[in-house]
N, C-alpha and C. Protein backbone atom coordinates (compact mmCIF):
# COMPACT_ATOMS: atom_id res chain seq x y z
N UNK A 1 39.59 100.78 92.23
CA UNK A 1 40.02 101.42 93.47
C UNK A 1 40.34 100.36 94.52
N UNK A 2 39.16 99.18 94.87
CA UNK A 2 40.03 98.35 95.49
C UNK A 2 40.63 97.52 95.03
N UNK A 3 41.19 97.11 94.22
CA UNK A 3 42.37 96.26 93.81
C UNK A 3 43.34 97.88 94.10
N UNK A 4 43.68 98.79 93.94
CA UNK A 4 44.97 99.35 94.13
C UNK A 4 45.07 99.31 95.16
N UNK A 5 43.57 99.62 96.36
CA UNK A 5 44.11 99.72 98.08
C UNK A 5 44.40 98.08 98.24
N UNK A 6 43.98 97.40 97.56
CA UNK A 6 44.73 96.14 98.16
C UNK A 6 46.30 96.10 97.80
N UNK A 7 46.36 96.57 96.90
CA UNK A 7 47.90 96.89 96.48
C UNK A 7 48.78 97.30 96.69
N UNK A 8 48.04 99.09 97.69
CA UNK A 8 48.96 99.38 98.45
C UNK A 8 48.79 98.76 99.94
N UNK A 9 47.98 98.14 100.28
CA UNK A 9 48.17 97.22 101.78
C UNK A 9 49.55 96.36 101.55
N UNK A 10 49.20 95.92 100.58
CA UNK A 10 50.35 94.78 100.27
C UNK A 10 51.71 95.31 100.21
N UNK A 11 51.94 96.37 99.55
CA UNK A 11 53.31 96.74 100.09
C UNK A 11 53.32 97.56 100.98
N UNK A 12 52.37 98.11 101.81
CA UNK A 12 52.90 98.77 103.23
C UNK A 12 53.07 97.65 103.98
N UNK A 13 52.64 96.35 103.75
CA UNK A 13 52.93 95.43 104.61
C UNK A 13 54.53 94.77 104.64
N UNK A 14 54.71 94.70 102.67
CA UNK A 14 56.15 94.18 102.73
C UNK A 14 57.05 95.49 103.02
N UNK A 15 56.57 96.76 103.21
CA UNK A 15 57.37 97.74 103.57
C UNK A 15 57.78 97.34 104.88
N UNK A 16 57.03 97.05 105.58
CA UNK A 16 56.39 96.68 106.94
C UNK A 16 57.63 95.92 107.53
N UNK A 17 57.88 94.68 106.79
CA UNK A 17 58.77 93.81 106.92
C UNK A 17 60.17 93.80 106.86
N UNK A 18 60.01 94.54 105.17
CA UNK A 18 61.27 94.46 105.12
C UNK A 18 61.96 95.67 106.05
N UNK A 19 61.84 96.58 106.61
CA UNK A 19 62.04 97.56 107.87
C UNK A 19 62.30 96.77 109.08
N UNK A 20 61.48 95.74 109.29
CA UNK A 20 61.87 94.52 110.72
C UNK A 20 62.98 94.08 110.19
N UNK A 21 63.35 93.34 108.86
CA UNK A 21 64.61 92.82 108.81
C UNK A 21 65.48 93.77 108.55
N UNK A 22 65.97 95.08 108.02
CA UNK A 22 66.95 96.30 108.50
C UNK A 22 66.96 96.36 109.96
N UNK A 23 66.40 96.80 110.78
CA UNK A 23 66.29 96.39 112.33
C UNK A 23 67.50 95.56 112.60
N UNK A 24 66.70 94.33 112.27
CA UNK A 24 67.20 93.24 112.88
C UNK A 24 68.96 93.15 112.11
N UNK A 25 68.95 93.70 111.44
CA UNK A 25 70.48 93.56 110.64
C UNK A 25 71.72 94.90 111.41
N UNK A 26 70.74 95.55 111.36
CA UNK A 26 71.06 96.97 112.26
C UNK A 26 71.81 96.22 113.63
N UNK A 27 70.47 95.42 114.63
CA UNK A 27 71.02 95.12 115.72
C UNK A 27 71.86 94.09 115.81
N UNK A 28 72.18 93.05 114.84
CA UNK A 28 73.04 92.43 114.50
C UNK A 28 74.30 92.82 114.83
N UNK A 29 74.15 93.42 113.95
CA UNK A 29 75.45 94.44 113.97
C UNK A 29 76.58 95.44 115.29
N UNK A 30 75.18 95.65 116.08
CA UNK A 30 75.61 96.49 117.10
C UNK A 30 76.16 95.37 118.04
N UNK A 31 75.61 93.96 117.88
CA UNK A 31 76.03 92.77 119.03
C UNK A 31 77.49 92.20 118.48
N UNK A 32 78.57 92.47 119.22
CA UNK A 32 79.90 91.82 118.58
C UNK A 32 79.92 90.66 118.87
N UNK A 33 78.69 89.46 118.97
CA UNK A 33 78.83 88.21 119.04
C UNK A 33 78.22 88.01 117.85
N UNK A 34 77.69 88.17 117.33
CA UNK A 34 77.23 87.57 115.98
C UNK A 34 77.76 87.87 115.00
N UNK A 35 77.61 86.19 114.18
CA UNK A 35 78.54 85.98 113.34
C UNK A 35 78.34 87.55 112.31
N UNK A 36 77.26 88.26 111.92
CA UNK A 36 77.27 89.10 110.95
C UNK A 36 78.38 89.99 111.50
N UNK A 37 78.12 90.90 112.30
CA UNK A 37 78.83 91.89 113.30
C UNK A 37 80.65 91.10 113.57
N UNK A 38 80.64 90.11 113.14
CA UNK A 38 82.02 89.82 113.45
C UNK A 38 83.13 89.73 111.86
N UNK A 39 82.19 89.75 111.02
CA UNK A 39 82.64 89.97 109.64
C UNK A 39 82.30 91.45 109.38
N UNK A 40 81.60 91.62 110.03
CA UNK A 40 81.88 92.79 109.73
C UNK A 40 82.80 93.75 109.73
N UNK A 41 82.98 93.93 111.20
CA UNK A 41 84.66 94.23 111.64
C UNK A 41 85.57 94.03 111.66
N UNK A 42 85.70 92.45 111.33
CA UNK A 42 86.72 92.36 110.63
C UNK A 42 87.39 92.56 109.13
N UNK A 43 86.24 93.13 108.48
CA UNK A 43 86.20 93.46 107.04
C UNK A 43 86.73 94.76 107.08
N UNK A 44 86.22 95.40 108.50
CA UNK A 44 86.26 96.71 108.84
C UNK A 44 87.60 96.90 109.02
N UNK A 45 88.43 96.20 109.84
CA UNK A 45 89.64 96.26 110.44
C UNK A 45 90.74 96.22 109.20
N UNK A 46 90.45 95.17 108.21
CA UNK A 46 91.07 94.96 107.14
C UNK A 46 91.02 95.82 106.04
N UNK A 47 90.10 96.73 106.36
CA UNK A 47 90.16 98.08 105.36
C UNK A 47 91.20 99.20 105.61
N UNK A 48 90.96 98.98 107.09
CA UNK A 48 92.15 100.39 107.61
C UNK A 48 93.74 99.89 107.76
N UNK A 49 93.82 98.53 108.36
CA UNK A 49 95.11 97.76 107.36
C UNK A 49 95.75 98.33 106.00
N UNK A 50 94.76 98.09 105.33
CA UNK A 50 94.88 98.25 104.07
C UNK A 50 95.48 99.73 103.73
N UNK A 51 94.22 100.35 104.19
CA UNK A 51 94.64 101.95 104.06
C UNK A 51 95.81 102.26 104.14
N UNK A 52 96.29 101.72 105.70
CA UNK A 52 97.44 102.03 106.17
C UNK A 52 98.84 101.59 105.22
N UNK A 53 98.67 100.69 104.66
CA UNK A 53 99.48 100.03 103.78
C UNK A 53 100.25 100.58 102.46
N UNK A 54 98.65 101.33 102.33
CA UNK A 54 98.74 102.18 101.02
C UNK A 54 99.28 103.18 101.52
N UNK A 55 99.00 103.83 102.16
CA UNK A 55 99.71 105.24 102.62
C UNK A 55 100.99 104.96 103.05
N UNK A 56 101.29 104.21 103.44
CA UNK A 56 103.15 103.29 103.66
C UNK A 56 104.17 103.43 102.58
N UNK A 57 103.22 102.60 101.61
CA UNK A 57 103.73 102.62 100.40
C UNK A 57 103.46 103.95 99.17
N UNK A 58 102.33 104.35 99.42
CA UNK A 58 102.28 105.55 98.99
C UNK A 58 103.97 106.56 99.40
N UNK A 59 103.96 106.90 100.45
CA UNK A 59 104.99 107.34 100.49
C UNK A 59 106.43 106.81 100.32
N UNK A 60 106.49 105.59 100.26
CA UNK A 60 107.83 105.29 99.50
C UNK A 60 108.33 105.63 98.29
N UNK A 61 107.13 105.37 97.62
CA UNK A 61 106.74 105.64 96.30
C UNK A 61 107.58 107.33 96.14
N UNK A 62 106.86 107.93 96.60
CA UNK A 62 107.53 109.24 96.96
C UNK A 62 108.98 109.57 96.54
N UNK A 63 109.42 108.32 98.45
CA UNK A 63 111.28 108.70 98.89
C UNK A 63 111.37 108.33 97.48
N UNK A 64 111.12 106.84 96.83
CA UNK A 64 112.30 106.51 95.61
C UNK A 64 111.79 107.84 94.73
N UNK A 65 110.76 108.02 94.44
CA UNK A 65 110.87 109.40 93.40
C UNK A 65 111.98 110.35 93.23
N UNK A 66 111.50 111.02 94.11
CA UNK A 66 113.04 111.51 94.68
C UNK A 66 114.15 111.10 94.72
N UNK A 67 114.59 110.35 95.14
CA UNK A 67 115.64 109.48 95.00
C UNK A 67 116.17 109.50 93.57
N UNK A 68 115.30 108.95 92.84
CA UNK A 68 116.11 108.51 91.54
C UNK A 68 116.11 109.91 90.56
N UNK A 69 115.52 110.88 91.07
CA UNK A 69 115.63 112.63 90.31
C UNK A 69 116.90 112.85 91.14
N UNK A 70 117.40 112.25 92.35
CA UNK A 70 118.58 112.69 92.67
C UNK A 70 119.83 111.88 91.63
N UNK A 71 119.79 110.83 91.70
CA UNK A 71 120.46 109.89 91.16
C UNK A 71 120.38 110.28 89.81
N UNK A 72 119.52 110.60 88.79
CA UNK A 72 119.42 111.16 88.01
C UNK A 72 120.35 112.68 87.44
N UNK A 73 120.09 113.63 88.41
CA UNK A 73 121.13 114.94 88.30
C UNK A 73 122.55 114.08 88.57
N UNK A 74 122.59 113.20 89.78
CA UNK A 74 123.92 112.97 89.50
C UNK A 74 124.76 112.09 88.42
N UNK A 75 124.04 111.56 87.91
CA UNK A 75 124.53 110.49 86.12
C UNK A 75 124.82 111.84 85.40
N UNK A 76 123.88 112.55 85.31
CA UNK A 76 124.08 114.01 84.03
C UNK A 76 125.69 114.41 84.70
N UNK A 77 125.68 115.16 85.76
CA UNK A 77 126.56 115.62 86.43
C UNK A 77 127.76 114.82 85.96
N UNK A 78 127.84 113.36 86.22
CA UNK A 78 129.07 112.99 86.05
C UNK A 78 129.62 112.57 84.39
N UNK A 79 128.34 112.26 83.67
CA UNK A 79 128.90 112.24 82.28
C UNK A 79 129.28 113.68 82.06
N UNK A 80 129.08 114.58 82.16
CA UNK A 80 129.48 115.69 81.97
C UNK A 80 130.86 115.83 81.93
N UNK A 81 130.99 115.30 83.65
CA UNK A 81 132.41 115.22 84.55
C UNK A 81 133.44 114.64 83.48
N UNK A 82 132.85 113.68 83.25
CA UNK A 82 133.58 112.49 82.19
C UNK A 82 133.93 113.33 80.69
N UNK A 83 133.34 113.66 80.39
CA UNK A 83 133.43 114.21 78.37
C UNK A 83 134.42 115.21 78.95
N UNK A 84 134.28 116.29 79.99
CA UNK A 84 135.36 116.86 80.30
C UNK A 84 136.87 116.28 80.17
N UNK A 85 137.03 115.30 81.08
CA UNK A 85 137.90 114.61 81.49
C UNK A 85 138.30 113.74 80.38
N UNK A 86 137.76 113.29 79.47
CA UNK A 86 138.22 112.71 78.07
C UNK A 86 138.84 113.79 77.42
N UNK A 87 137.83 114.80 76.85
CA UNK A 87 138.46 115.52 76.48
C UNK A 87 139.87 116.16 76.75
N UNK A 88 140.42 116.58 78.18
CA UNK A 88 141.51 116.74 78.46
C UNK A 88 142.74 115.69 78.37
N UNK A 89 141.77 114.31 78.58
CA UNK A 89 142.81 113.53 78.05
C UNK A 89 143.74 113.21 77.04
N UNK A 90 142.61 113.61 75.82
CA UNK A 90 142.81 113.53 74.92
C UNK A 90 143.90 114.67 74.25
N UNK A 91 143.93 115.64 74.82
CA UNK A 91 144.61 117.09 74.86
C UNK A 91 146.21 116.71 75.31
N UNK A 92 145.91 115.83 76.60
CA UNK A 92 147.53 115.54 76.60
C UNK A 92 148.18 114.77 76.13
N UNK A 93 147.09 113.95 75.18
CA UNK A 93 147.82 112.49 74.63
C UNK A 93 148.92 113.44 73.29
């Protein structure tokens, strides 16, 4: 029995601690002069960059989709146009 209450002293103590250093990382954080808090946000900033980037390109992605289903009906469309137009050629040769 006491070796476990010493056991659990011992980690309510490193509980103890390691809770002061969350704290202290916490308030780090909230101070935009320190170096942690300044990588941070800027890690931060460079995420929504990013985001933004993707969603940029996300939607291009899109226009050309589209795009080339247009470009697409119109190749069909014109070989069509074309075998027609041979064909008649060929009718008057």
């Amino acid at each position: 029995v006491a070796a476990l209450q010493d056991e659990k002293n011992s980690l309510v103590s490193e509980n103890e601690i390691m809770n002061d250093r969350l704290e202290q990382l916490d308030d780090s954080l909230d101070d935009p002069n320190t170096v942690v808090a300044k990588k941070y946000f800027n890690a931060q900033l460079q995420l929504e960059q990013l985001q933004e980037e993707n969603f940029r390109l996300e939607a291009a992605k899109d226009d050309y989709r589209v795009h080339c289903e247009d470009l697409e009906k119109q190749l069909i469309e014109l070989q069509h146009r074309n075998n027609e137009l041979t064909s008649l050629a060929e009718e008057s040769r």
